[in-house]
N, C-alpha and C. Protein backbone atom coordinates (compact mmCIF):
# COMPACT_ATOMS: atom_id res chain seq x y z
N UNK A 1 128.48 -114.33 142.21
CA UNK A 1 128.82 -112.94 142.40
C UNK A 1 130.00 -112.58 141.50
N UNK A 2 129.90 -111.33 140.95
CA UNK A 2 130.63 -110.77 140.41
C UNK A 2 132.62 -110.46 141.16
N UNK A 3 133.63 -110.73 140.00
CA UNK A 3 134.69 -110.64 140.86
C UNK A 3 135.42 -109.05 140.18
N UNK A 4 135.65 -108.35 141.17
CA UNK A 4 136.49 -107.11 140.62
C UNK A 4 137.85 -107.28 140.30
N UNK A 5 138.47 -106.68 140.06
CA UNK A 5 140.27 -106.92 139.89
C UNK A 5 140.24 -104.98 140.43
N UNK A 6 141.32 -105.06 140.70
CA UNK A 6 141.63 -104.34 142.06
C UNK A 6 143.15 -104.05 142.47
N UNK A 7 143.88 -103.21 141.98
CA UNK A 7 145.48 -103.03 142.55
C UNK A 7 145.12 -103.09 144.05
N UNK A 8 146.78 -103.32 144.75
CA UNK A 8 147.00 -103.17 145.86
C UNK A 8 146.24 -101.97 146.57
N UNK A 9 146.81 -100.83 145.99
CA UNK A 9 146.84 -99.54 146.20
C UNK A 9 145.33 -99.36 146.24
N UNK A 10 144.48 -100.04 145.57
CA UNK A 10 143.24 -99.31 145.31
C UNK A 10 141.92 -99.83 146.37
N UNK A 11 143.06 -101.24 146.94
CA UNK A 11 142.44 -102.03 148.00
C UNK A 11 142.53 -101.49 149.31
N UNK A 12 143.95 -100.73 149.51
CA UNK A 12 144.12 -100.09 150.46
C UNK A 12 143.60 -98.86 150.79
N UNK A 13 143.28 -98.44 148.83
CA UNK A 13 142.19 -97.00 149.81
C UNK A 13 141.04 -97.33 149.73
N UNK A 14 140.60 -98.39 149.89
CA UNK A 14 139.00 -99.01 150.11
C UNK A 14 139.15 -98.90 151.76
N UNK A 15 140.17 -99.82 151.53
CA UNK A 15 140.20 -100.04 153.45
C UNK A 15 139.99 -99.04 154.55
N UNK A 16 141.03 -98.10 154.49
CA UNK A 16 141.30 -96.86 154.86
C UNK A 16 139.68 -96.38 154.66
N UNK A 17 138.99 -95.86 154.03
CA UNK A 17 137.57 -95.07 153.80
C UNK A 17 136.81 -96.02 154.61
N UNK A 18 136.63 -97.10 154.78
CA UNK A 18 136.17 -98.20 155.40
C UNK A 18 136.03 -97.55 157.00
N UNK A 19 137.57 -97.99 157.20
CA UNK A 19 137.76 -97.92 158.57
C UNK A 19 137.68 -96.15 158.88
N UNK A 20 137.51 -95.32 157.83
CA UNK A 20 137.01 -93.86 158.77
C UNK A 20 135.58 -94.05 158.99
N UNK A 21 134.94 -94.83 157.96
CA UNK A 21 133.49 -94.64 158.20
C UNK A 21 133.09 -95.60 159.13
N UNK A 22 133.66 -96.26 159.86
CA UNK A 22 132.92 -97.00 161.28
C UNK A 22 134.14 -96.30 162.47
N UNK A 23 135.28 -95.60 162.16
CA UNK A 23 135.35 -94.80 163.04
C UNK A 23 133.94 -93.77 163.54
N UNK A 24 133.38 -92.99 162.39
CA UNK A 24 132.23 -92.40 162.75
C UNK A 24 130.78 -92.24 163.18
N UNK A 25 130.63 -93.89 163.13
CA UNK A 25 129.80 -94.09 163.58
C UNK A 25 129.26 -93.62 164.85
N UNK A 26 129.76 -94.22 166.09
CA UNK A 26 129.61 -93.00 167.09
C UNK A 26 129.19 -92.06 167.43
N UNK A 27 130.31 -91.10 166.36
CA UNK A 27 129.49 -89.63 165.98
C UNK A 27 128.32 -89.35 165.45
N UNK A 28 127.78 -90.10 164.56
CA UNK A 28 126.64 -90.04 164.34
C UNK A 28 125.83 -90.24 164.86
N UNK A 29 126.00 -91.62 165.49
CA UNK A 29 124.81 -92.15 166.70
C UNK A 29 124.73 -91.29 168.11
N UNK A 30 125.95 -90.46 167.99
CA UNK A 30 125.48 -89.24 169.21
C UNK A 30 124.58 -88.09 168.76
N UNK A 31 124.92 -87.88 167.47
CA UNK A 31 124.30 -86.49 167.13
C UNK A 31 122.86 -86.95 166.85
N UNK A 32 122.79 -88.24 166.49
CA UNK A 32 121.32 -88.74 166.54
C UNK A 32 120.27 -88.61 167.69
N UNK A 33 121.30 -88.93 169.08
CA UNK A 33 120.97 -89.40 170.56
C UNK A 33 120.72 -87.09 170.76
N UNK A 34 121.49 -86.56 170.44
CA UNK A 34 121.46 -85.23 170.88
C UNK A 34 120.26 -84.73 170.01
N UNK A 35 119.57 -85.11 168.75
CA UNK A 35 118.66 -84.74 167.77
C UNK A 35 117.39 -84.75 168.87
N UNK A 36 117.85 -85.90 169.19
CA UNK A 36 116.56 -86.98 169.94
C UNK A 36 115.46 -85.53 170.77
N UNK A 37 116.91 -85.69 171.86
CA UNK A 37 116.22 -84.94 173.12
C UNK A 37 116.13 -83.71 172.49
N UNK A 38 116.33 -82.82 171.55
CA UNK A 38 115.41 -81.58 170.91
C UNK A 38 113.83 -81.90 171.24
N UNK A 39 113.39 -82.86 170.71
CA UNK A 39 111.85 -83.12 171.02
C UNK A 39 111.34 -83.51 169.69
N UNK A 40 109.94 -82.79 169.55
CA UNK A 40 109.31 -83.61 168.56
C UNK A 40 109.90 -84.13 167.19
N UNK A 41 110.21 -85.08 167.20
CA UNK A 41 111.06 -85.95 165.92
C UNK A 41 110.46 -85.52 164.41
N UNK A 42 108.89 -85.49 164.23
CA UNK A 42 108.36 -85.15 163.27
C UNK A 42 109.25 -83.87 162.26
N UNK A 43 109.42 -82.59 163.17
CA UNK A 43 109.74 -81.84 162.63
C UNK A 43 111.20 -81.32 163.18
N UNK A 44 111.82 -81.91 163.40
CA UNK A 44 113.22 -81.85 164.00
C UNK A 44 114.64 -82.45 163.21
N UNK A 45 114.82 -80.86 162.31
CA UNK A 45 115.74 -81.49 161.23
C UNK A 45 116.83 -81.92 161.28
N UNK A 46 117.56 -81.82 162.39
CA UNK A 46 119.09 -82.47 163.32
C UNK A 46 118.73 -83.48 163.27
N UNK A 47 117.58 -84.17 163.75
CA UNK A 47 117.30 -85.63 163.73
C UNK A 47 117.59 -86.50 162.54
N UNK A 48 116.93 -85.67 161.25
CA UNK A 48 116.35 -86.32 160.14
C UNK A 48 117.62 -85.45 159.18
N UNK A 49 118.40 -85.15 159.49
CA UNK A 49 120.15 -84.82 158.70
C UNK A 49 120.59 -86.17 159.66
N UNK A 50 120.72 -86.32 160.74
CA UNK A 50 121.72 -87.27 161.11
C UNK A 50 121.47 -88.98 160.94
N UNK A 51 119.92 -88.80 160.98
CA UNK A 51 119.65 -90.34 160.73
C UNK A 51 119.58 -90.89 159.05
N UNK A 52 119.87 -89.30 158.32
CA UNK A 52 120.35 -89.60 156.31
C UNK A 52 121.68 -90.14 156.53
N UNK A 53 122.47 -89.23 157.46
CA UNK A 53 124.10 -88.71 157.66
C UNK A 53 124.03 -90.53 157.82
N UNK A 54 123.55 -90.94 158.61
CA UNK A 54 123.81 -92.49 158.94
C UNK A 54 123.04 -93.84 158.19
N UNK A 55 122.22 -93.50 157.40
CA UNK A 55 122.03 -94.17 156.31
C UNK A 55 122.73 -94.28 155.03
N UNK A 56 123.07 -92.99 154.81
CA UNK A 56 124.35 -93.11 153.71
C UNK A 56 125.46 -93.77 154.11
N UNK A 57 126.48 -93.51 155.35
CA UNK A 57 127.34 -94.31 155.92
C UNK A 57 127.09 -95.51 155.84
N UNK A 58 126.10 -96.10 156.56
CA UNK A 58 126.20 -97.44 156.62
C UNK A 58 125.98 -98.19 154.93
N UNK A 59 125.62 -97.19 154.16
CA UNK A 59 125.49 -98.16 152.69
C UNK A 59 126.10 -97.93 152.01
N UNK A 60 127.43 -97.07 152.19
CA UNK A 60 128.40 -97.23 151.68
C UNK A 60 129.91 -97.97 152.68
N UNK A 61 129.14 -98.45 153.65
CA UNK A 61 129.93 -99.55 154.59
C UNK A 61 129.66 -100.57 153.89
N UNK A 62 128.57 -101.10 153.77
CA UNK A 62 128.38 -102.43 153.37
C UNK A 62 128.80 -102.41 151.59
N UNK A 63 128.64 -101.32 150.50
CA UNK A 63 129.20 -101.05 149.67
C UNK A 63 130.38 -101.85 148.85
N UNK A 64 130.96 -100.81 150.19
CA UNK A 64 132.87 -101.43 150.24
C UNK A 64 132.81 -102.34 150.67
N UNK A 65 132.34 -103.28 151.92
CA UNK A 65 132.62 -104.41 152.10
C UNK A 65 132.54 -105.60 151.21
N UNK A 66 131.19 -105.68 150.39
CA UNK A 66 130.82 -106.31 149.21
C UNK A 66 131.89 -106.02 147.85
N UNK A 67 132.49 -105.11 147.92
CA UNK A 67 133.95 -104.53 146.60
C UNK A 67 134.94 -105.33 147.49
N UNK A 68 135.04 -105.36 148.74
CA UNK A 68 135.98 -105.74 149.33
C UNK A 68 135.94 -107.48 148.58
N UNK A 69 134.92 -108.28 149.50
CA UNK A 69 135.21 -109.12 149.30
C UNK A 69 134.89 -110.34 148.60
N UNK A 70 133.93 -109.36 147.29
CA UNK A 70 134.52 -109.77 146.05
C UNK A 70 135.44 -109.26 144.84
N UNK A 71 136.83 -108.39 145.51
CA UNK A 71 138.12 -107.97 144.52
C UNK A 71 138.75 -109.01 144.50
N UNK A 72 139.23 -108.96 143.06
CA UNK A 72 140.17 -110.30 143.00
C UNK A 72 141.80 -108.78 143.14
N UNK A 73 142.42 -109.18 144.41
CA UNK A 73 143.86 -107.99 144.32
C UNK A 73 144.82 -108.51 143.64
N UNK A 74 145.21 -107.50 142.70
CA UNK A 74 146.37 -108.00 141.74
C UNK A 74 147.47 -106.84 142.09
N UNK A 75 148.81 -107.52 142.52
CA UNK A 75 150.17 -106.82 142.64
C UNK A 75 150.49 -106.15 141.35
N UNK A 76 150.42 -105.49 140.86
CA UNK A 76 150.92 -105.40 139.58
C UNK A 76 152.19 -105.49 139.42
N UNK A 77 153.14 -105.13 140.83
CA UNK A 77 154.55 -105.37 140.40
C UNK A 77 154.98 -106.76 140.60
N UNK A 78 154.20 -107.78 140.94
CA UNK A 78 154.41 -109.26 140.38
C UNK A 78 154.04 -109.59 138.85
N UNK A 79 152.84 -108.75 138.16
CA UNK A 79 152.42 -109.16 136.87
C UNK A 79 153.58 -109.19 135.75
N UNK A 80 153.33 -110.62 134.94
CA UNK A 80 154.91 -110.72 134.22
C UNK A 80 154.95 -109.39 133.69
N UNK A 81 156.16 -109.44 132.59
CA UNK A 81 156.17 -108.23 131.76
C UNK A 81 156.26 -108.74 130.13
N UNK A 82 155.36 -108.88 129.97
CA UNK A 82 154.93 -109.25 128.34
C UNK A 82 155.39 -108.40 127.25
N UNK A 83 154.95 -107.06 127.65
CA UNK A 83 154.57 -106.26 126.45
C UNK A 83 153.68 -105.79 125.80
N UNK A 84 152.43 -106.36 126.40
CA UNK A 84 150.88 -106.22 125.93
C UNK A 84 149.86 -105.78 127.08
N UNK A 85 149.23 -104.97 126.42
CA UNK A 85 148.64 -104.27 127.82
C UNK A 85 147.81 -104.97 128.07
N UNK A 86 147.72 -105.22 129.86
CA UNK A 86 146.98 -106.15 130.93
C UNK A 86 147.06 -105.26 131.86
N UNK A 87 145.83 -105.29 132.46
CA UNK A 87 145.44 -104.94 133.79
C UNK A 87 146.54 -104.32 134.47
N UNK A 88 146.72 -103.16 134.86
CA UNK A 88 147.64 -102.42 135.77
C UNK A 88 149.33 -101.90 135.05
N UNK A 89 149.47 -102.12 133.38
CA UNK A 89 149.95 -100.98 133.26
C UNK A 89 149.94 -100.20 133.13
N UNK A 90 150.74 -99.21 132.82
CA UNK A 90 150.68 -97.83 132.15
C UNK A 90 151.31 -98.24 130.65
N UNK A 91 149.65 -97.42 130.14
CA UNK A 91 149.62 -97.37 128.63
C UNK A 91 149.81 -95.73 127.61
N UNK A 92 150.98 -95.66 127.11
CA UNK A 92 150.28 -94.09 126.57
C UNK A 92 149.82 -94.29 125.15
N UNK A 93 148.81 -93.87 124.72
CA UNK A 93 147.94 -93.74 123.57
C UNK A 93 148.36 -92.50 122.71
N UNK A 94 148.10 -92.70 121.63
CA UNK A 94 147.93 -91.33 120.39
C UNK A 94 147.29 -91.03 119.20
N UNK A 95 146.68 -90.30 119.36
CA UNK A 95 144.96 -90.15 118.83
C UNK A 95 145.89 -90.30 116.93
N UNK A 96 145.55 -91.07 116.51
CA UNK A 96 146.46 -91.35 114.79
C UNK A 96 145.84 -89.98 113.97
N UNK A 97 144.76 -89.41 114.37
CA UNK A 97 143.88 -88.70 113.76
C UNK A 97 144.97 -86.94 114.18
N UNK A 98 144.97 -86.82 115.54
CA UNK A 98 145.54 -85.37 116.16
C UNK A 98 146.61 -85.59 116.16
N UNK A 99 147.36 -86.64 116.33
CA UNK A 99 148.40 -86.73 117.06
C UNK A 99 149.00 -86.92 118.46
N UNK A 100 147.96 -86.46 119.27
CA UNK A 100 147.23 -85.94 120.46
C UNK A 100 147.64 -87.22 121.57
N UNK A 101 148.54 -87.28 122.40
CA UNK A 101 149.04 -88.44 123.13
C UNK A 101 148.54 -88.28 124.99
N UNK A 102 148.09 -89.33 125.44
CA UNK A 102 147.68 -89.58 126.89
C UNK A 102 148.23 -90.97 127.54
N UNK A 103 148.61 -90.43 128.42
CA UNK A 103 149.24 -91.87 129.43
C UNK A 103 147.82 -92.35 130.22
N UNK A 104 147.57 -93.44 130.74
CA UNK A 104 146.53 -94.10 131.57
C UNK A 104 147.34 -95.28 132.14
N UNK A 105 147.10 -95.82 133.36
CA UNK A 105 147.12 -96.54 133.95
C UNK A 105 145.82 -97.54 133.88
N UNK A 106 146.05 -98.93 133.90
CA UNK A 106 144.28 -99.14 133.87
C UNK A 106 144.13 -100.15 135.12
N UNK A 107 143.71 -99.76 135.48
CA UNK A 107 143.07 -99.72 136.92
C UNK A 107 141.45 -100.53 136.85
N UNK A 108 141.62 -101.00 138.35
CA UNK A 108 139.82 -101.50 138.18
C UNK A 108 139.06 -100.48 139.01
N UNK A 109 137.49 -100.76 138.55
CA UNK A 109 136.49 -100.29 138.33
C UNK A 109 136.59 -98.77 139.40
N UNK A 110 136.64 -99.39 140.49
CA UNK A 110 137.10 -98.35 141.69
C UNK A 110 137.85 -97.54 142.26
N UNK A 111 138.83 -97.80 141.44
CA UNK A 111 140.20 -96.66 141.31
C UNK A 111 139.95 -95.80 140.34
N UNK A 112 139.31 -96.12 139.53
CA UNK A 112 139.14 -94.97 138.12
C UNK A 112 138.78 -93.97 138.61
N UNK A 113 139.96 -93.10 137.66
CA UNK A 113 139.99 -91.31 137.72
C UNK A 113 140.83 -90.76 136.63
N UNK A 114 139.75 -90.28 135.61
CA UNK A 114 140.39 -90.03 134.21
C UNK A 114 141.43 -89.06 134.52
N UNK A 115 141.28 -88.17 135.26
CA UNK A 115 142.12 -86.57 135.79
C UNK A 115 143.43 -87.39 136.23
N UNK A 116 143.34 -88.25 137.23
CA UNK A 116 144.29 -88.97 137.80
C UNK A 116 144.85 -89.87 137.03
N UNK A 117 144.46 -90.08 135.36
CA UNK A 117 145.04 -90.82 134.47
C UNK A 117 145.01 -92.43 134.69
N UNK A 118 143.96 -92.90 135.42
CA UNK A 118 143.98 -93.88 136.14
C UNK A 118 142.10 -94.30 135.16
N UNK A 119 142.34 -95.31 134.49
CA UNK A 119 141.25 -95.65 133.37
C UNK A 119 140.90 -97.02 133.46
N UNK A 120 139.31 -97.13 133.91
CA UNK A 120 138.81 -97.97 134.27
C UNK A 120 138.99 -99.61 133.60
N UNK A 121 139.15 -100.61 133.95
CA UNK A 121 139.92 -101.66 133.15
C UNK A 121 137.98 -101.99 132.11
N UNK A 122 137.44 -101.40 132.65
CA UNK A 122 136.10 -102.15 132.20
C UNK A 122 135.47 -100.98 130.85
N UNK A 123 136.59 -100.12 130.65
CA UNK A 123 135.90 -98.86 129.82
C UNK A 123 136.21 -99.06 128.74
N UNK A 124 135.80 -98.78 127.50
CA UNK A 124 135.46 -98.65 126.31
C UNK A 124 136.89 -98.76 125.63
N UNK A 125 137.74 -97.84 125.80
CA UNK A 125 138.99 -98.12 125.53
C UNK A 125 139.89 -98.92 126.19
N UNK A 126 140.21 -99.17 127.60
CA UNK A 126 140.80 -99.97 128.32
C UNK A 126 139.96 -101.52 127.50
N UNK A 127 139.56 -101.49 127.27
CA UNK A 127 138.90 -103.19 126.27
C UNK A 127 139.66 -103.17 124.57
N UNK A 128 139.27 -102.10 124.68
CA UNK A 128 140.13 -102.36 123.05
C UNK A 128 141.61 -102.46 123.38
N UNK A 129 142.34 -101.95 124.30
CA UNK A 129 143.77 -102.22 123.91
C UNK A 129 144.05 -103.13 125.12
N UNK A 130 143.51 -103.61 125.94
CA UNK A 130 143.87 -105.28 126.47
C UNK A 130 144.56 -106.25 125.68
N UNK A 131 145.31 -106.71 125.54
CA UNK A 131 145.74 -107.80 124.59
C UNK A 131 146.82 -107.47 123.26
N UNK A 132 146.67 -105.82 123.68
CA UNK A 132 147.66 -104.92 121.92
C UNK A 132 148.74 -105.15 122.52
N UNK A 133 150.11 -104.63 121.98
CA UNK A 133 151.22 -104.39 122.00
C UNK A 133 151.50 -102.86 121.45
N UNK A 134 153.13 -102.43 121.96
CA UNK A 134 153.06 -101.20 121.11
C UNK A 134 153.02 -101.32 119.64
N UNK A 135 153.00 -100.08 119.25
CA UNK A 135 152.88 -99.97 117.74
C UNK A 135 151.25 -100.71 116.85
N UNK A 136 150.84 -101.44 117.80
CA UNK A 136 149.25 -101.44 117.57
C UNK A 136 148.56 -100.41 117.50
N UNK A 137 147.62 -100.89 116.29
CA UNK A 137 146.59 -99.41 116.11
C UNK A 137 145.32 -99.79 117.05
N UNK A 138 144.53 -99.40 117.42
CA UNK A 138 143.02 -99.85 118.15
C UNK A 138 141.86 -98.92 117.96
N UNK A 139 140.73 -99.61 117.74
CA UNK A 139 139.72 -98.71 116.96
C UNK A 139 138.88 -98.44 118.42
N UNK A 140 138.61 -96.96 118.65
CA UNK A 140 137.50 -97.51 120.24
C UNK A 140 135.74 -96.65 119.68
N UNK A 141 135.04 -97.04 119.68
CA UNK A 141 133.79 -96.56 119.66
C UNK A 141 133.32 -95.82 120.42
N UNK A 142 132.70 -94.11 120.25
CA UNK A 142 132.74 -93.30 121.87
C UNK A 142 131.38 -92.43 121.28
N UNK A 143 131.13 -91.82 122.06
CA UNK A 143 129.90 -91.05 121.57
C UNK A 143 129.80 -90.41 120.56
N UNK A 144 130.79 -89.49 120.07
CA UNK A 144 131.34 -88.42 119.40
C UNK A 144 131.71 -89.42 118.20
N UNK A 145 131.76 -90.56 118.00
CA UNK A 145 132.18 -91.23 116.95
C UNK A 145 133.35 -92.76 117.01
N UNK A 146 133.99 -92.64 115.73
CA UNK A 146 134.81 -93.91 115.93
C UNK A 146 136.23 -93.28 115.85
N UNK A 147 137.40 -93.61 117.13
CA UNK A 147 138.62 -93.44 116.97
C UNK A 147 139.41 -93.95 117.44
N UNK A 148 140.80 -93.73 116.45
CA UNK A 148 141.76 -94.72 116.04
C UNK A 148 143.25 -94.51 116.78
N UNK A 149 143.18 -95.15 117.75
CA UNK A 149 144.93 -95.18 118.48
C UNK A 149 146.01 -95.80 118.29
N UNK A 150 146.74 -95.25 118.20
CA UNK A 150 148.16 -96.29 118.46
C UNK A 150 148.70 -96.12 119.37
N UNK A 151 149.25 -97.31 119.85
CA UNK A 151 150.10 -97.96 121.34
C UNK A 151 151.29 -97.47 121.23
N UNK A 152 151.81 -95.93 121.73
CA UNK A 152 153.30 -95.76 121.81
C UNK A 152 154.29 -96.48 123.03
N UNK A 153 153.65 -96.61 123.75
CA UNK A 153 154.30 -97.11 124.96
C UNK A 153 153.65 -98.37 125.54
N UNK A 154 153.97 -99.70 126.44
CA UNK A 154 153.25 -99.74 127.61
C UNK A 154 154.51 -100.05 128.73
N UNK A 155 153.94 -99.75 129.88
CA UNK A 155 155.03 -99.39 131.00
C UNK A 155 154.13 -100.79 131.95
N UNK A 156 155.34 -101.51 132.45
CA UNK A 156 155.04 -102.33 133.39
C UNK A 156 155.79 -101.61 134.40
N UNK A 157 155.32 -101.62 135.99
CA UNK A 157 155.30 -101.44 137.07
C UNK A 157 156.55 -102.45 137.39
């Protein structure tokens, strides 16, 4: 089986979503039990919303549990401080072409949220600058074409 890497933070909001969604269970299995006694099941759409409502839940229970427990959790504020971007710093980039500069955090698979500046450790660019330092240039390959960054910063935690 596959192993994720996984901040603290990103383990804890696994958990948390976890534990609302078997808080709700219940609820569902009542509104199921209340679908019921409507009557004929065939065409009784309370039934057949709540027994989706509880198929999606439960497969994104088991989901997370399977992310759960195969994440490998990394502290990032234990990770040495090198200088070279690894897993869970903050990196800011600058397009050599615009000028054009973005901070990211790189984060695993399940925390990623480009808006939230938080960039998947497994994405296209988070691979090219693994292993750079600042003042490295890095070439990343993207739909739109080929482009060229340099490493102004990286920020350890």
């Amino acid at each position: 089986m596959n192993k994720y890497p996984m901040t603290v933070q990103g383990a804890r909001a696994l958990e948390e979503e976890l534990k609302a969604l078997k808080e709700r269970r219940p609820q569902i299995s009542a509104k199921i039990g209340e679908a019921r006694e409507l009557g004929d099941l065939k065409e009784n759409a309370e039934y057949h919303a709540a027994r989706e409502e509880q198929g999606l839940a439960e497969a994104r229970i088991r989901d997370i549990e399977g992310r759960l427990q195969n994440a490998v959790i990394i502290d990032v504020a234990t990770v040495p401080k090198t200088g070279k971007v690894i897993f869970g710093v903050t990196v800011e980039i600058a397009n050599v072409e615009t000028d054009e500069s973005v901070r990211y955090q790189i984060v695993g698979e399940d925390e990623a949220d480009i808006k939230a500046g938080k960039l998947s450790v497994g994405s296209p660019i988070a691979r090219a600058l693994i292993g750079k330092e600042e003042g490295d240039v890095v070439t990343v390959k993207t739909p739109s074409g080929v482009i060229e960054y340099e490493i102004v910063e990286v920020v350890h935690v």
